[in-house]
PDB file of N, CA and C in Angstrom:
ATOM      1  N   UNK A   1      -1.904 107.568  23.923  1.00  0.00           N
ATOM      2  CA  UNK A   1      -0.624 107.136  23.461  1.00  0.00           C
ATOM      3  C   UNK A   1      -0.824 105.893  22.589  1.00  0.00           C
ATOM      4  N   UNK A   2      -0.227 106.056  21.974  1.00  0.00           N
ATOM      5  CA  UNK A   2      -0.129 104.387  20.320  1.00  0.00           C
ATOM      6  C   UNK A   2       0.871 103.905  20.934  1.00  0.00           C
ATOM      7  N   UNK A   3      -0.201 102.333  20.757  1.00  0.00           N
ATOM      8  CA  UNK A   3       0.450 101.182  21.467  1.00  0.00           C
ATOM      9  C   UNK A   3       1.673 100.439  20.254  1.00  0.00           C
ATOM     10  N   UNK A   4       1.618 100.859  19.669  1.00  0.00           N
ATOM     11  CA  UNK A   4       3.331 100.246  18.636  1.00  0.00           C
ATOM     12  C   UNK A   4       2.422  99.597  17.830  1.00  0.00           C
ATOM     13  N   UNK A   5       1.076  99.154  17.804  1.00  0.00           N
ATOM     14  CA  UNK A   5       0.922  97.952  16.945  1.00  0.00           C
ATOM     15  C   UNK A   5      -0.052  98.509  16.166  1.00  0.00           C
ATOM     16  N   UNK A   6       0.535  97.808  14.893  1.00  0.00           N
ATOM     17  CA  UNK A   6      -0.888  98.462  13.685  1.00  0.00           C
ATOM     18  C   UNK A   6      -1.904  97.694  13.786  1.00  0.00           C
ATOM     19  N   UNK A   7      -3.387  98.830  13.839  1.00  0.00           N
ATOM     20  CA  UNK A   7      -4.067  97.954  14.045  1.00  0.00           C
ATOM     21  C   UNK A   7      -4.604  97.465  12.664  1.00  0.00           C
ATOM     22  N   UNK A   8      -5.474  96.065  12.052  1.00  0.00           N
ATOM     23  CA  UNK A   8      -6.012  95.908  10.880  1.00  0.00           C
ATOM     24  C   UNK A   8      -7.527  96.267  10.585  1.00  0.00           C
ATOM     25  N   UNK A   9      -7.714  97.439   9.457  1.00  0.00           N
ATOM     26  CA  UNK A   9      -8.485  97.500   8.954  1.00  0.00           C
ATOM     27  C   UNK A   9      -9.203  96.868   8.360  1.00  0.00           C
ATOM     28  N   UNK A  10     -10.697  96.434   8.258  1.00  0.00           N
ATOM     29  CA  UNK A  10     -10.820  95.751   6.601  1.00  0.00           C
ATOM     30  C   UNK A  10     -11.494  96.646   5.878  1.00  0.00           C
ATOM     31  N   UNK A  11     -11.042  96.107   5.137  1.00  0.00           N
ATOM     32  CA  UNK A  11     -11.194  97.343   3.550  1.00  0.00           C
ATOM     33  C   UNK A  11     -12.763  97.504   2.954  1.00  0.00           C
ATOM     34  N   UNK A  12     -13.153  98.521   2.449  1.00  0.00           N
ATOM     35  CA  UNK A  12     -14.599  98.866   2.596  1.00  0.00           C
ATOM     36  C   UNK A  12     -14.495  97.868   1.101  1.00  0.00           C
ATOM     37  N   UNK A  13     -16.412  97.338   1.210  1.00  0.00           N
ATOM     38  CA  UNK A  13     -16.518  96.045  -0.006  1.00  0.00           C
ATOM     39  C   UNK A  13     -16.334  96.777  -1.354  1.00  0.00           C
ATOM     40  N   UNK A  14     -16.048  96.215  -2.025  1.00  0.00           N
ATOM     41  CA  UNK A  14     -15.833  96.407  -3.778  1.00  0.00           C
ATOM     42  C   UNK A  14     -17.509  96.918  -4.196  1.00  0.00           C
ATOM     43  N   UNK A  15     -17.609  97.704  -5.040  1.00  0.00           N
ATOM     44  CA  UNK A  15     -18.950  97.988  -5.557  1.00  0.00           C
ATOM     45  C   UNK A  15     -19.902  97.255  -5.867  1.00  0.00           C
ATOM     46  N   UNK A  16     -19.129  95.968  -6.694  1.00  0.00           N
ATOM     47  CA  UNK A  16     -20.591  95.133  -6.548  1.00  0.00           C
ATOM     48  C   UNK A  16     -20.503  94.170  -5.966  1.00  0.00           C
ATOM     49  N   UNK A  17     -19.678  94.107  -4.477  1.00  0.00           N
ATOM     50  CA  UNK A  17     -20.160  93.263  -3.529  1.00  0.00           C
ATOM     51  C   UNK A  17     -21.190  94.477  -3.051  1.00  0.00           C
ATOM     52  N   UNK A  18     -20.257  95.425  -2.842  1.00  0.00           N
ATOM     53  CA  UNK A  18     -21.979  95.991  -2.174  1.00  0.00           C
ATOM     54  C   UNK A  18     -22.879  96.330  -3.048  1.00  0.00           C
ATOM     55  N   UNK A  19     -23.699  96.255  -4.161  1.00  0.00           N
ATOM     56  CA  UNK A  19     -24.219  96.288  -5.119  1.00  0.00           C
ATOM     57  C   UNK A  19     -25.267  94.841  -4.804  1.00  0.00           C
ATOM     58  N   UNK A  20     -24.066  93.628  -4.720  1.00  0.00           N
ATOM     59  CA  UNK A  20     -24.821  92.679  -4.654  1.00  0.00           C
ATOM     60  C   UNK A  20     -25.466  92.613  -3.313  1.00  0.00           C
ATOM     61  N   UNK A  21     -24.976  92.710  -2.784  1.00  0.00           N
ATOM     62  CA  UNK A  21     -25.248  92.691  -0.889  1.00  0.00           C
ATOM     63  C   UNK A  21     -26.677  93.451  -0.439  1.00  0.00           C
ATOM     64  N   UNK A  22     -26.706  95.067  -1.330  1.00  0.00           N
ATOM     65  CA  UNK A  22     -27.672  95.467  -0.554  1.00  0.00           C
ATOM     66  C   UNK A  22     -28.538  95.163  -2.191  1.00  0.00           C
ATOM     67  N   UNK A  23     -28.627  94.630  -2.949  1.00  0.00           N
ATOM     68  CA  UNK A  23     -30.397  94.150  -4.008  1.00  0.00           C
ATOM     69  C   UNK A  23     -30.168  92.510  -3.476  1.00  0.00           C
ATOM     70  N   UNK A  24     -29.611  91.533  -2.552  1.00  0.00           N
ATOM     71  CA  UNK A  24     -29.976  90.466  -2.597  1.00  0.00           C
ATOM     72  C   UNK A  24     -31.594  89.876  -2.726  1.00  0.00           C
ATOM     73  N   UNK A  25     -32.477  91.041  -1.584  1.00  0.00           N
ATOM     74  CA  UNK A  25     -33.617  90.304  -1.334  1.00  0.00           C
ATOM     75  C   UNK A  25     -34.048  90.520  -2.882  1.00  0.00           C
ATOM     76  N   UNK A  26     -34.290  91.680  -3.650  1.00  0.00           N
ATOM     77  CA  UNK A  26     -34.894  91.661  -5.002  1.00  0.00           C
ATOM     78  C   UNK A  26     -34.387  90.913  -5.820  1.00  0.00           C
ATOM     79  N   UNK A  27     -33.172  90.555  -5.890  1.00  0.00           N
ATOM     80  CA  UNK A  27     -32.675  89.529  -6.769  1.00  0.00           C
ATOM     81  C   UNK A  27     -33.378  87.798  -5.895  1.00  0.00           C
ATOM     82  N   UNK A  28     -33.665  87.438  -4.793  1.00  0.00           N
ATOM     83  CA  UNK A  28     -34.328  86.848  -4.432  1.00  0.00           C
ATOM     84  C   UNK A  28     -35.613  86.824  -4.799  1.00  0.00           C
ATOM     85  N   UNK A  29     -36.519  87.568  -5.127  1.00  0.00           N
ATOM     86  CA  UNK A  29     -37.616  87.823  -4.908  1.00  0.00           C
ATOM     87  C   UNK A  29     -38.196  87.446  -6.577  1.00  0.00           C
ATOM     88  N   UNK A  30     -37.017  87.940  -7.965  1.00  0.00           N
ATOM     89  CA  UNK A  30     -37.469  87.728  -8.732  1.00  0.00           C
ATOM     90  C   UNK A  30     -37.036  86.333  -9.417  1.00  0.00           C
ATOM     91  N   UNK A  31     -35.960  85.842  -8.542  1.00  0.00           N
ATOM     92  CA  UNK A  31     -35.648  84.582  -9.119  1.00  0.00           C
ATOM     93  C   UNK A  31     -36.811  83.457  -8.742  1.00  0.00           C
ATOM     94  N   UNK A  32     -37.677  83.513  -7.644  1.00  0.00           N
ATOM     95  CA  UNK A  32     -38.730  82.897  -7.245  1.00  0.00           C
ATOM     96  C   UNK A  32     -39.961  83.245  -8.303  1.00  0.00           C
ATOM     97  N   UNK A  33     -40.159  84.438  -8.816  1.00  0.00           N
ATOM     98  CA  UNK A  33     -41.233  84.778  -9.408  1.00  0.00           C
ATOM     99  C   UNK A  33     -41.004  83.976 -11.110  1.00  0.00           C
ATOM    100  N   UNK A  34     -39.717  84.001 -11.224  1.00  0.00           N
ATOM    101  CA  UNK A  34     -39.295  83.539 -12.869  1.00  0.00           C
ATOM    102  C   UNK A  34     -39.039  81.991 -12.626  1.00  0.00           C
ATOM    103  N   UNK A  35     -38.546  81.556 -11.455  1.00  0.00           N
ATOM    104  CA  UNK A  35     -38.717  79.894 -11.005  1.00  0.00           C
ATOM    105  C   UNK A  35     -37.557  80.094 -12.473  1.00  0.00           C
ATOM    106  N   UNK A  36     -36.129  80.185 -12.035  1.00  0.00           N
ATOM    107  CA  UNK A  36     -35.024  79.878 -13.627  1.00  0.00           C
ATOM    108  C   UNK A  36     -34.822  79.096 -13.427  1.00  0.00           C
ATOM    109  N   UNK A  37     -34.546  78.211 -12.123  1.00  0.00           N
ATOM    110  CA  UNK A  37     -33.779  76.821 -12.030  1.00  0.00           C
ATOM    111  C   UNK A  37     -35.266  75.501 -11.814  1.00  0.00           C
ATOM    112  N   UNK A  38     -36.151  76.000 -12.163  1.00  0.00           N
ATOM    113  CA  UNK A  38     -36.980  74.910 -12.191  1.00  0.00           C
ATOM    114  C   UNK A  38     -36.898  74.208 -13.451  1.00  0.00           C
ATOM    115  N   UNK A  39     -37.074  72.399 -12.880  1.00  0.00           N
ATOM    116  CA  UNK A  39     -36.835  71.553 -13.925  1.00  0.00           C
ATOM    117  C   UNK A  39     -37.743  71.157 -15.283  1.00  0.00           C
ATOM    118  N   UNK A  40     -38.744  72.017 -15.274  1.00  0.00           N
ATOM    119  CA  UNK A  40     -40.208  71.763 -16.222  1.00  0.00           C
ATOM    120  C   UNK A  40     -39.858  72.878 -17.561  1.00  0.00           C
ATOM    121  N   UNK A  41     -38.490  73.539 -17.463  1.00  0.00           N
ATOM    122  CA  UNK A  41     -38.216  73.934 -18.674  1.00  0.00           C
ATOM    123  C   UNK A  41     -37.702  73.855 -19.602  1.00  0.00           C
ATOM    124  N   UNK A  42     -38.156  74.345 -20.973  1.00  0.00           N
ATOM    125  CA  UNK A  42     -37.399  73.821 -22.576  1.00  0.00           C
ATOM    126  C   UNK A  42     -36.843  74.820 -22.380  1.00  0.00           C
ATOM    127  N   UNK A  43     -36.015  74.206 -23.813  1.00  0.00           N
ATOM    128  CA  UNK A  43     -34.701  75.270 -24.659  1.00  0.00           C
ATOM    129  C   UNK A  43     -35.632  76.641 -24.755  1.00  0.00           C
ATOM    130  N   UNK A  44     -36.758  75.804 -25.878  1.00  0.00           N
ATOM    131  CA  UNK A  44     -37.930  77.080 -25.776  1.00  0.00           C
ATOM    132  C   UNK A  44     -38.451  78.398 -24.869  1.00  0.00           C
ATOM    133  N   UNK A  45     -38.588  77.471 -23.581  1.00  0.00           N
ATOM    134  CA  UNK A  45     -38.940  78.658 -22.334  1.00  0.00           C
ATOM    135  C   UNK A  45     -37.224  79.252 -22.416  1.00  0.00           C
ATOM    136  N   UNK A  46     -36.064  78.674 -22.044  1.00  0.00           N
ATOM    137  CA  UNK A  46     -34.615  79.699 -22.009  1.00  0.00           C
ATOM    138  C   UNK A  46     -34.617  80.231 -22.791  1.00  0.00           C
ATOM    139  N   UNK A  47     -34.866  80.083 -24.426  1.00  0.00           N
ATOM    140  CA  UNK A  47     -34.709  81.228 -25.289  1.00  0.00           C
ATOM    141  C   UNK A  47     -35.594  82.442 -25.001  1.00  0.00           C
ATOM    142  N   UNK A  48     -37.066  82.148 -24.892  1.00  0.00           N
ATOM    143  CA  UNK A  48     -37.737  83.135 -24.394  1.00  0.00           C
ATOM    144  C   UNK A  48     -37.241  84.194 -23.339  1.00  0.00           C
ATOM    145  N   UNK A  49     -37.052  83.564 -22.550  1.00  0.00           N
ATOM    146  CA  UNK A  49     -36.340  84.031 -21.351  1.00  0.00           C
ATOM    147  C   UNK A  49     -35.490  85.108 -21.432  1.00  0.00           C
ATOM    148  N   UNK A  50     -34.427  84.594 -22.054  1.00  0.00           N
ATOM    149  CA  UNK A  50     -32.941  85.148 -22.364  1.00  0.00           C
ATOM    150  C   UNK A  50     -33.847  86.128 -23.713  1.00  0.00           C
ATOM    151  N   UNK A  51     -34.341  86.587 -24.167  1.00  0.00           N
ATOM    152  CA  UNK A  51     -35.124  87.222 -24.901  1.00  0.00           C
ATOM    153  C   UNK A  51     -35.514  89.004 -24.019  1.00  0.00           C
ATOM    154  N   UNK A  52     -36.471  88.418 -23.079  1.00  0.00           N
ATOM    155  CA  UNK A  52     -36.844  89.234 -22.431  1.00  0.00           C
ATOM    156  C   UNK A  52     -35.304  89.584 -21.463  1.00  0.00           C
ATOM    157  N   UNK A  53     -34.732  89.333 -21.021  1.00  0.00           N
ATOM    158  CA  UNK A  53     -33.642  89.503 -20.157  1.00  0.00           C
ATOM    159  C   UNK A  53     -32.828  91.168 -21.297  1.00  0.00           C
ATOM    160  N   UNK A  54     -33.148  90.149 -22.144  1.00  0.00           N
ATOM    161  CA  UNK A  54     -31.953  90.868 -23.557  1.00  0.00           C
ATOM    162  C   UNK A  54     -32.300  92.187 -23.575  1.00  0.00           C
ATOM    163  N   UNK A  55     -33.853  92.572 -23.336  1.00  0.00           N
ATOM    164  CA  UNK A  55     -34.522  93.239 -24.084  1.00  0.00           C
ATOM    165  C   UNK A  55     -34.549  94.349 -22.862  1.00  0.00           C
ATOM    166  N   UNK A  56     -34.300  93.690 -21.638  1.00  0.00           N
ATOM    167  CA  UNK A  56     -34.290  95.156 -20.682  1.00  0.00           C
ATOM    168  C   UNK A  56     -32.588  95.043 -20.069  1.00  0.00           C
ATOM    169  N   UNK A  57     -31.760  94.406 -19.878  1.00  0.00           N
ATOM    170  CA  UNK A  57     -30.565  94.758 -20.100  1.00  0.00           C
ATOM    171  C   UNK A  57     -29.567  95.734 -21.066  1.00  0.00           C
ATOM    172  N   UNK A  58     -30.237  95.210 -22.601  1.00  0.00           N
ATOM    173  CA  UNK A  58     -29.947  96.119 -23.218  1.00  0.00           C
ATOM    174  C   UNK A  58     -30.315  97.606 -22.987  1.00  0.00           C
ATOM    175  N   UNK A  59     -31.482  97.860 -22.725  1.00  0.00           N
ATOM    176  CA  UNK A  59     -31.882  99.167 -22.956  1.00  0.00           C
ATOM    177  C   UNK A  59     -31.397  99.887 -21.647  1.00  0.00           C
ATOM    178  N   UNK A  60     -31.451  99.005 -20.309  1.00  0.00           N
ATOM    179  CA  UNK A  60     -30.741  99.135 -19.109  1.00  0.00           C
ATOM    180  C   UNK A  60     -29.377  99.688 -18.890  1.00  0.00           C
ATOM    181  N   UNK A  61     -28.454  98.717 -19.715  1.00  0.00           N
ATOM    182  CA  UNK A  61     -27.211  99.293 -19.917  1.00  0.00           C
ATOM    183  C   UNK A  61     -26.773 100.613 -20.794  1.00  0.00           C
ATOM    184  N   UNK A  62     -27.036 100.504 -21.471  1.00  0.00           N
ATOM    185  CA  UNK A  62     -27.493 101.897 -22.446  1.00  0.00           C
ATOM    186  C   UNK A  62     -27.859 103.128 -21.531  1.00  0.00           C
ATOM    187  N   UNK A  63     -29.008 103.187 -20.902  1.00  0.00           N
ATOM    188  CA  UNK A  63     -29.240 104.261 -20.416  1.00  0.00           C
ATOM    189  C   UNK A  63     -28.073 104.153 -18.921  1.00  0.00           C
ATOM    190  N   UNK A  64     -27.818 103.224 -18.299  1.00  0.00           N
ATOM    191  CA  UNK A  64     -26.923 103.589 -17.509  1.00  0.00           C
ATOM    192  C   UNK A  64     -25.049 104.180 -18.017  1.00  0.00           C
ATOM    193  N   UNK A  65     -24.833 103.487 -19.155  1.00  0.00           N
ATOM    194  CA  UNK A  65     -23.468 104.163 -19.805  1.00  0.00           C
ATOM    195  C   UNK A  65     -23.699 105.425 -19.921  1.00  0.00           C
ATOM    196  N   UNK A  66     -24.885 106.226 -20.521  1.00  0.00           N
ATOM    197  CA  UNK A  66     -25.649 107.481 -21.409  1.00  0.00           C
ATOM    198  C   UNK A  66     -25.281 108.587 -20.036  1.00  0.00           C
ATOM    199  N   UNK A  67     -26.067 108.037 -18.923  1.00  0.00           N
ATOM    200  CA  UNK A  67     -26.088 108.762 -17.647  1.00  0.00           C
ATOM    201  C   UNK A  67     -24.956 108.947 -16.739  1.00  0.00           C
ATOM    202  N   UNK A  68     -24.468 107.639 -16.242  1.00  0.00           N
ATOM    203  CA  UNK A  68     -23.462 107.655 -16.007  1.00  0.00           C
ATOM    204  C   UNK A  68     -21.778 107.298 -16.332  1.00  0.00           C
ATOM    205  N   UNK A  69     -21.642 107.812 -17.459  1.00  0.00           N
ATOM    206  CA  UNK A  69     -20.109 107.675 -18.033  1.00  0.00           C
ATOM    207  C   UNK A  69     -19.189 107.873 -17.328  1.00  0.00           C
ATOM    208  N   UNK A  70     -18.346 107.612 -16.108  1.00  0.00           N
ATOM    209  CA  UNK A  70     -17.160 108.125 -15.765  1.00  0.00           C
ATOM    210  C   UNK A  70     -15.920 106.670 -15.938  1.00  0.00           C
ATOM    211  N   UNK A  71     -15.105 107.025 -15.573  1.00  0.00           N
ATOM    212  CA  UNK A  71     -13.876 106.046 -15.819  1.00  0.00           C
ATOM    213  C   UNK A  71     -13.881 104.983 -14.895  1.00  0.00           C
ATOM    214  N   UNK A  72     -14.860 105.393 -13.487  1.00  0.00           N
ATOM    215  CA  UNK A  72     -15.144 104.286 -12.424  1.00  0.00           C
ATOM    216  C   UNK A  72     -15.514 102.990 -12.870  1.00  0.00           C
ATOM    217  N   UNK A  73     -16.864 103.553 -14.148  1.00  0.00           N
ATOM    218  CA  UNK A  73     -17.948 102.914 -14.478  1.00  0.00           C
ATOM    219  C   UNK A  73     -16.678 101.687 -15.505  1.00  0.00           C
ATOM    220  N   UNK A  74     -16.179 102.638 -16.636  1.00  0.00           N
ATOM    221  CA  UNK A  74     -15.738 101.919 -17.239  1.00  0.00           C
ATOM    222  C   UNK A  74     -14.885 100.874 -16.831  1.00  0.00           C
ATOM    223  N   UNK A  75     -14.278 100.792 -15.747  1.00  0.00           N
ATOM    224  CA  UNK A  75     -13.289  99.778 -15.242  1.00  0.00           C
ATOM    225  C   UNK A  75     -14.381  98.604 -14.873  1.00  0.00           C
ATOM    226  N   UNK A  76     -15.692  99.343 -14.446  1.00  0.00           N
ATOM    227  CA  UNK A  76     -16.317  98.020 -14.239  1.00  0.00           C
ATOM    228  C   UNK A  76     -17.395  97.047 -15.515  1.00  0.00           C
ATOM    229  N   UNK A  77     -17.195  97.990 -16.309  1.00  0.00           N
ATOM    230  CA  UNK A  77     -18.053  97.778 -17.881  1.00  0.00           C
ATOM    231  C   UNK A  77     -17.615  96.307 -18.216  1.00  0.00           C
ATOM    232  N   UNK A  78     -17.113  96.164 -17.999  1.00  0.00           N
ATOM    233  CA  UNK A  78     -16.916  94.690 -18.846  1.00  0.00           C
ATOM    234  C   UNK A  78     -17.509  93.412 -17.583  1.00  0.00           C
ATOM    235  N   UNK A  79     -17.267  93.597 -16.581  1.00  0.00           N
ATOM    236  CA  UNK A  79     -17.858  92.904 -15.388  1.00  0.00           C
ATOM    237  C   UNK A  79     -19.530  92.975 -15.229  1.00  0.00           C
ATOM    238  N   UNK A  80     -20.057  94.063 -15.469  1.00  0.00           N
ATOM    239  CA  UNK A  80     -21.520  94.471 -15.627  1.00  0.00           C
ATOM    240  C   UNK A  80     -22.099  93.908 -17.191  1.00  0.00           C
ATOM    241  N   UNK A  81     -21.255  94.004 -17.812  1.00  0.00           N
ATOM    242  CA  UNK A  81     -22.001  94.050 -19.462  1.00  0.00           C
ATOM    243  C   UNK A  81     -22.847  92.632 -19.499  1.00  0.00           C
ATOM    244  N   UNK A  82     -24.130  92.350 -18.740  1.00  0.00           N
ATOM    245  CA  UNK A  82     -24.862  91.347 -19.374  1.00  0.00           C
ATOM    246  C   UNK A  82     -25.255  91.537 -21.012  1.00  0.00           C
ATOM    247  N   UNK A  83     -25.479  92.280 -21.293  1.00  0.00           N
ATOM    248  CA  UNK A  83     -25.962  91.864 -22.569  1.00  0.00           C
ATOM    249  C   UNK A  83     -25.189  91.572 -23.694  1.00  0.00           C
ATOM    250  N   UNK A  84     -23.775  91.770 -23.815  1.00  0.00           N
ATOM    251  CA  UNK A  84     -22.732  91.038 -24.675  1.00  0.00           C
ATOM    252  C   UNK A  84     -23.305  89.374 -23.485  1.00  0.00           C
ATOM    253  N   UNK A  85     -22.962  89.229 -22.747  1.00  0.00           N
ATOM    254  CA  UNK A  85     -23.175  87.004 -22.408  1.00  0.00           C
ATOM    255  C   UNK A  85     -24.707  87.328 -22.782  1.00  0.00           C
ATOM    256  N   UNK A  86     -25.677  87.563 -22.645  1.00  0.00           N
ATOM    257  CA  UNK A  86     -27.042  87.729 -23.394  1.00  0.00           C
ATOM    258  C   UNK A  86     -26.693  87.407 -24.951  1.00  0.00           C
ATOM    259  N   UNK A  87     -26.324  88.466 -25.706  1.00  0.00           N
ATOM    260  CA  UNK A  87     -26.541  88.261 -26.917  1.00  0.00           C
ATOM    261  C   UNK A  87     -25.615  86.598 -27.264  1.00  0.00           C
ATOM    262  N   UNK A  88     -24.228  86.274 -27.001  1.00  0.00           N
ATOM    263  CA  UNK A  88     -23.734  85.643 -27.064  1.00  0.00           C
ATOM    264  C   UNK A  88     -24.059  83.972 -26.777  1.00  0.00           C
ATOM    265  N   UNK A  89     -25.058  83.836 -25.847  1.00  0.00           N
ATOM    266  CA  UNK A  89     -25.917  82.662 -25.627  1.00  0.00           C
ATOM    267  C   UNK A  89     -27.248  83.107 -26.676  1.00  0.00           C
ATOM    268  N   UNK A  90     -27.579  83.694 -26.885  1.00  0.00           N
ATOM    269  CA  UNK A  90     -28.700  83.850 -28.099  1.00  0.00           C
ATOM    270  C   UNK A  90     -28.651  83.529 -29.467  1.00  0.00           C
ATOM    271  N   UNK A  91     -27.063  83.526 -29.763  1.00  0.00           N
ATOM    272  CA  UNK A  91     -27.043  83.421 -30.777  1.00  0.00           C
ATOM    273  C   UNK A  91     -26.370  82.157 -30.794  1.00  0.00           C
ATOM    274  N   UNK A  92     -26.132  81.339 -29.801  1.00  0.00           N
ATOM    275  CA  UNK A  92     -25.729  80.064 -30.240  1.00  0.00           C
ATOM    276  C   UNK A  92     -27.147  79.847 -29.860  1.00  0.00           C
ATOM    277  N   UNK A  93     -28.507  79.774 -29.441  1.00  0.00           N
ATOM    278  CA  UNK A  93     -29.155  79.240 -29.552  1.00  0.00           C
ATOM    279  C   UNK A  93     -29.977  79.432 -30.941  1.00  0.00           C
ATOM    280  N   UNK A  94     -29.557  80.478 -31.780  1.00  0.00           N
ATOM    281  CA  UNK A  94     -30.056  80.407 -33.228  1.00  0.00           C
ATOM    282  C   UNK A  94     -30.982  82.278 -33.216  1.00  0.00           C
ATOM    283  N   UNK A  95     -30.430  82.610 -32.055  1.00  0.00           N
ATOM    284  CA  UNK A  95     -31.645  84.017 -31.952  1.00  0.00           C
ATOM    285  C   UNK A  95     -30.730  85.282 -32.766  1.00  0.00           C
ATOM    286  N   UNK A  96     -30.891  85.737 -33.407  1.00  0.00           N
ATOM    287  CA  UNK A  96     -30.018  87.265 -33.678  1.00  0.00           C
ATOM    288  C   UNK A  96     -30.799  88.440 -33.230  1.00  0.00           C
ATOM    289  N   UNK A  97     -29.529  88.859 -32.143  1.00  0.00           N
ATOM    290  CA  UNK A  97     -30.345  89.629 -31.549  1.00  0.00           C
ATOM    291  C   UNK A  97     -30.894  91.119 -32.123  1.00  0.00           C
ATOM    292  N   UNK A  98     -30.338  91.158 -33.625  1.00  0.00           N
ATOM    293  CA  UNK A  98     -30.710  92.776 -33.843  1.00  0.00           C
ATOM    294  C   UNK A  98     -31.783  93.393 -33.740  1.00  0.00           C
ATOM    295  N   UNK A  99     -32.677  92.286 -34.112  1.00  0.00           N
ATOM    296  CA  UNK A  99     -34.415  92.839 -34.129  1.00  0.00           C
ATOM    297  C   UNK A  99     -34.774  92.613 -33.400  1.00  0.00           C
ATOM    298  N   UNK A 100     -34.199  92.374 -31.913  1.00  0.00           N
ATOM    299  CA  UNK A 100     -35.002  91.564 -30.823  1.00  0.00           C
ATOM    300  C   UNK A 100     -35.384  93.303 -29.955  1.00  0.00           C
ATOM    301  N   UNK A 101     -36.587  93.764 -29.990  1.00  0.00           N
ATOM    302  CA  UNK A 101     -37.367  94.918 -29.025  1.00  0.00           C
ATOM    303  C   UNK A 101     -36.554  95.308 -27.658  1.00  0.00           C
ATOM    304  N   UNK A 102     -36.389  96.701 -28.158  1.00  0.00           N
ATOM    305  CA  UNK A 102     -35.737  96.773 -26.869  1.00  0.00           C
ATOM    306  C   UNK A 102     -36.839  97.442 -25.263  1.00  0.00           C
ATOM    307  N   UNK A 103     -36.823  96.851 -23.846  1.00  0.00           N
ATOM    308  CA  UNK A 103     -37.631  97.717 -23.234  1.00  0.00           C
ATOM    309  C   UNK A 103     -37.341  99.484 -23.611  1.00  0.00           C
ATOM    310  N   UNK A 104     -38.615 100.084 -23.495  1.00  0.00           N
ATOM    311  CA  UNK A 104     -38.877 101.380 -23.561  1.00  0.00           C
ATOM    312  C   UNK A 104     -39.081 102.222 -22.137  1.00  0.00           C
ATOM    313  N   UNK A 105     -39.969 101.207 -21.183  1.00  0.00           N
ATOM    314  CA  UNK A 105     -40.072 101.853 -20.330  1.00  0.00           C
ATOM    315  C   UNK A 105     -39.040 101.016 -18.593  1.00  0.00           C
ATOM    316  N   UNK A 106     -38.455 102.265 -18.682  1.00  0.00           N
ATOM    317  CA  UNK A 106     -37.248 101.687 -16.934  1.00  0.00           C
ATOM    318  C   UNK A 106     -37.347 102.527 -16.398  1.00  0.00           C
ATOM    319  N   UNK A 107     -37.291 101.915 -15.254  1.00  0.00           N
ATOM    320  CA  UNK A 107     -36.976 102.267 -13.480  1.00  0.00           C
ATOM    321  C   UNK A 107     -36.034 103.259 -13.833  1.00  0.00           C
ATOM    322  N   UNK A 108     -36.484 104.609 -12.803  1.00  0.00           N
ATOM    323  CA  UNK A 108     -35.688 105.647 -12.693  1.00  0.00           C
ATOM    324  C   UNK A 108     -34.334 104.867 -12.623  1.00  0.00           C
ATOM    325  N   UNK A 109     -33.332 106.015 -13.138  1.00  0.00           N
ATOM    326  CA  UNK A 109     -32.206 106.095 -13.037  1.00  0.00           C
ATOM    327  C   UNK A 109     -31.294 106.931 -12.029  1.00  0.00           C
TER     328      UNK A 109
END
């Protein structure tokens, strides 16, 4: 028999909380290996940086729009899109990104 009272659910996490939730340790793992917030770096090393970032985001995002297109995705496209804030910090640092190499080779999809 129901006791009169609703009980409260909580609501299953948003995609990229769980997105973020279950890659924390790898997103851990490579922020230690790239040391981003260490203080021994130039503009030089961030441009570099943001270079290589550019270069497998781009090709990253690309093949994930290519593969997976649905309308889910797109609601979240603008929240995911690193490489528009990539290119956009690149080019105030003086980089244009057109000729910048894109990765060739990625992690299954």
């Amino acid at each position: 028999m129901a006791s009169g009272f609703a009980t409260e659910q909580t609501p299953p996490p948003s995609v990229l909380t769980r997105l973020r939730l279950e890659t924390r340790y790898e997103h851990e793992a490579v922020e230690k290996v790239l040391d981003l917030m260490g203080s021994t770096h130039t503009v030089g090393d961030y441009r570099q940086r943001l270079k290589q970032f550019y270069g497998f985001y781009g090709a990253m995002e690309a093949a994930l729009q290519a593969r997976c297109a649905t309308p889910q995705l797109a609601l979240l496209s603008p929240r995911l899109n690193k490489t528009l804030l990539l290119r956009q910090d690149l080019l105030y640092l003086g980089v244009a990104t057109e000729t910048l190499p894109l990765f060739s080779k990625l992690p299954p999809i």
